[in-house]
C-alpha atoms as a PDB file:
ATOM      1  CA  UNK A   1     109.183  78.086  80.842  1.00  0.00           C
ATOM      2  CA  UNK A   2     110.475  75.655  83.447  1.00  0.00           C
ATOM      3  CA  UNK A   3     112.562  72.588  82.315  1.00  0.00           C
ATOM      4  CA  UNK A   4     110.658  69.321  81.022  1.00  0.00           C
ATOM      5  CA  UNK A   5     112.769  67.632  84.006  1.00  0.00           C
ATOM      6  CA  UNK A   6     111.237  69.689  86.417  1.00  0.00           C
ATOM      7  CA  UNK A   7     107.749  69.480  84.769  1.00  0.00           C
ATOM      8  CA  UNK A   8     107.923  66.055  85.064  1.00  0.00           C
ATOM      9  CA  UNK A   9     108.401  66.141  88.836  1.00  0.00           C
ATOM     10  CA  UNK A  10     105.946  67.943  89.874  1.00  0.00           C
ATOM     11  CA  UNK A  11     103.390  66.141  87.466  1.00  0.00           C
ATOM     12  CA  UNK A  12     104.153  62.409  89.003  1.00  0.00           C
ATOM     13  CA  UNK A  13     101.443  63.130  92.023  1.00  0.00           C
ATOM     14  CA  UNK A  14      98.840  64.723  90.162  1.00  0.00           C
ATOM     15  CA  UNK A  15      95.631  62.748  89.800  1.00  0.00           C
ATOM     16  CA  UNK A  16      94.172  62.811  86.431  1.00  0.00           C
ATOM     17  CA  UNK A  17      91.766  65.976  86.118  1.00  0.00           C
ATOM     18  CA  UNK A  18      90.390  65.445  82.622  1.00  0.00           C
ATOM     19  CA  UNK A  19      89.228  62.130  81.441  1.00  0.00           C
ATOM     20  CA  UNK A  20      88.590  61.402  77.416  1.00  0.00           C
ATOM     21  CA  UNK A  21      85.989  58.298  76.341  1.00  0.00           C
ATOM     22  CA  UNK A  22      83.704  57.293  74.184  1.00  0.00           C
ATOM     23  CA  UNK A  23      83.066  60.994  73.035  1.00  0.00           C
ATOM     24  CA  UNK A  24      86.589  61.542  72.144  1.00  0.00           C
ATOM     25  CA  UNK A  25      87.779  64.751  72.028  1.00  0.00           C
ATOM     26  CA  UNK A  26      85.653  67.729  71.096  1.00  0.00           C
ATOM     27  CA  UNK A  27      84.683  71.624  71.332  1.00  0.00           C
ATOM     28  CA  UNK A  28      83.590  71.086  74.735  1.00  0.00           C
ATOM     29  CA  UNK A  29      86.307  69.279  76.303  1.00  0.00           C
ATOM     30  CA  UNK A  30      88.811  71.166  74.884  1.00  0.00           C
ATOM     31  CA  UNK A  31      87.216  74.226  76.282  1.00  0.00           C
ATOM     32  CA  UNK A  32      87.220  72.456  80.301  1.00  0.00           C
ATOM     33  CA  UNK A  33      91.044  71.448  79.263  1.00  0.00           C
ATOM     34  CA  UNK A  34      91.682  75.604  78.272  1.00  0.00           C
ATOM     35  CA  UNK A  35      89.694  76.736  81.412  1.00  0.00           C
ATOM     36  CA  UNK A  36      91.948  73.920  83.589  1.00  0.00           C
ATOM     37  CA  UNK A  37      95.351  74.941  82.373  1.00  0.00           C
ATOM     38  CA  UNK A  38      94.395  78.387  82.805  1.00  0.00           C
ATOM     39  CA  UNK A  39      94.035  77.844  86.895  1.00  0.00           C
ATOM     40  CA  UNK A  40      97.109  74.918  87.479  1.00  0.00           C
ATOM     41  CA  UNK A  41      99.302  75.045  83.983  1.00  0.00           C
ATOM     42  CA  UNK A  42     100.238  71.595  84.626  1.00  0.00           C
ATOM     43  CA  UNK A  43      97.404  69.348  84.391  1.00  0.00           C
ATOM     44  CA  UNK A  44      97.138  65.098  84.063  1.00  0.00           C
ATOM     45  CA  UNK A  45      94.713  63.892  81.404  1.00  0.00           C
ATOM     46  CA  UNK A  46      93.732  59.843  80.952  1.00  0.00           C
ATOM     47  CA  UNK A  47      92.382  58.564  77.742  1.00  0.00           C
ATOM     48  CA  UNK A  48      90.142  55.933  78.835  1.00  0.00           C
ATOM     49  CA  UNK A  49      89.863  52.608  76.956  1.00  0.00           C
ATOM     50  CA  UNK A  50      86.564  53.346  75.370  1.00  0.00           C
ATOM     51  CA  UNK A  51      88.054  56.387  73.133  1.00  0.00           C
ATOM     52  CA  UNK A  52      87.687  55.793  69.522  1.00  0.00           C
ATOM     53  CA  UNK A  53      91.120  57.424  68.838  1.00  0.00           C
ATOM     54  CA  UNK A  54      94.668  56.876  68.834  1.00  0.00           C
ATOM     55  CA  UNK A  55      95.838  58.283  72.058  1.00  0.00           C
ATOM     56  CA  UNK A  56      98.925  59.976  70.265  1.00  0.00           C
ATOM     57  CA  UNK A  57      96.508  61.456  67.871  1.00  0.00           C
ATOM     58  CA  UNK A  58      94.185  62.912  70.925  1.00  0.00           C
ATOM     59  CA  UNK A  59      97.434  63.942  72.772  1.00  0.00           C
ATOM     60  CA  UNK A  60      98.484  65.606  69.642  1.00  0.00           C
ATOM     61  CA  UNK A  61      95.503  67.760  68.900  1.00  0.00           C
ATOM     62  CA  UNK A  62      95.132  68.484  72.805  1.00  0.00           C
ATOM     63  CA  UNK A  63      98.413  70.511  72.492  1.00  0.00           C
ATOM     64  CA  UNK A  64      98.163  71.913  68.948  1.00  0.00           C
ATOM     65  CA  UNK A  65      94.494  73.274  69.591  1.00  0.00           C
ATOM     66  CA  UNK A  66      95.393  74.698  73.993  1.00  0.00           C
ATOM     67  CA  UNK A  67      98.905  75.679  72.777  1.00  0.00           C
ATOM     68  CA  UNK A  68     100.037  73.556  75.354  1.00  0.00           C
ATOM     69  CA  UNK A  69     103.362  71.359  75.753  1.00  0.00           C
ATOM     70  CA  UNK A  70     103.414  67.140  76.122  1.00  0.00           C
ATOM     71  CA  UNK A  71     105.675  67.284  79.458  1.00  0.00           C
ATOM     72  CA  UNK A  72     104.871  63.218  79.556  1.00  0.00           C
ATOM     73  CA  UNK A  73     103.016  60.254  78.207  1.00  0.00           C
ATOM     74  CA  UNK A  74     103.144  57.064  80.331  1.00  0.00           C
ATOM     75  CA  UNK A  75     100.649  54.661  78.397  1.00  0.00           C
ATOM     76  CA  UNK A  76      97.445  55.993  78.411  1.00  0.00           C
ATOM     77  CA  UNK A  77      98.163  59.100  81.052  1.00  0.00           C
ATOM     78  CA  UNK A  78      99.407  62.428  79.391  1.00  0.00           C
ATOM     79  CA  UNK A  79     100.418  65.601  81.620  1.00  0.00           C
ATOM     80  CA  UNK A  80     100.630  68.770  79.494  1.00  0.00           C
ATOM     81  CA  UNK A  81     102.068  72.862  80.439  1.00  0.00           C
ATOM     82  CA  UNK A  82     100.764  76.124  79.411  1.00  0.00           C
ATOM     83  CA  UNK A  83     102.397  78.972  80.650  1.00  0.00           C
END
């Protein structure tokens, strides 16, 4: 795995890919966030104002559920790594 450092770097001009609302986070999003990572590994996702949950929470399950790594949270922007 590269270093979170590194990670970092390369995440800073990524636009976000995946965006989470009103519908919060479900089967079907997590699915488009598995098929993403699968194609880039490093990916930007934005939790939009209207989300019902805690973004730590949604952040949270996004990595337990993809198996995926927080490489950095910068208010309501998250970029994540799967190897």
């Amino acid at each position: 795995m590269k270093a979170i450092k590194q990670l970092r770097t390369e995440g800073k001009p990524l636009e976000p890919i995946i965006r989470i609302g009103k519908e919060g986070l479900n089967d079907k999003v997590i699915g488009e966030i598995m098929k993403v990572l699968k194609k880039r590994k490093l990916i930007k996702i934005r939790i939009l104002k209207s989300s019902k949950e805690s973004k730590g929470s949604i952040i949270d399950e996004i990595s337990e559920k993809t198996g995926s790594v927080l490489v950095e949270k910068v208010g309501s922007v998250a970029v994540i790594y799967k190897d």
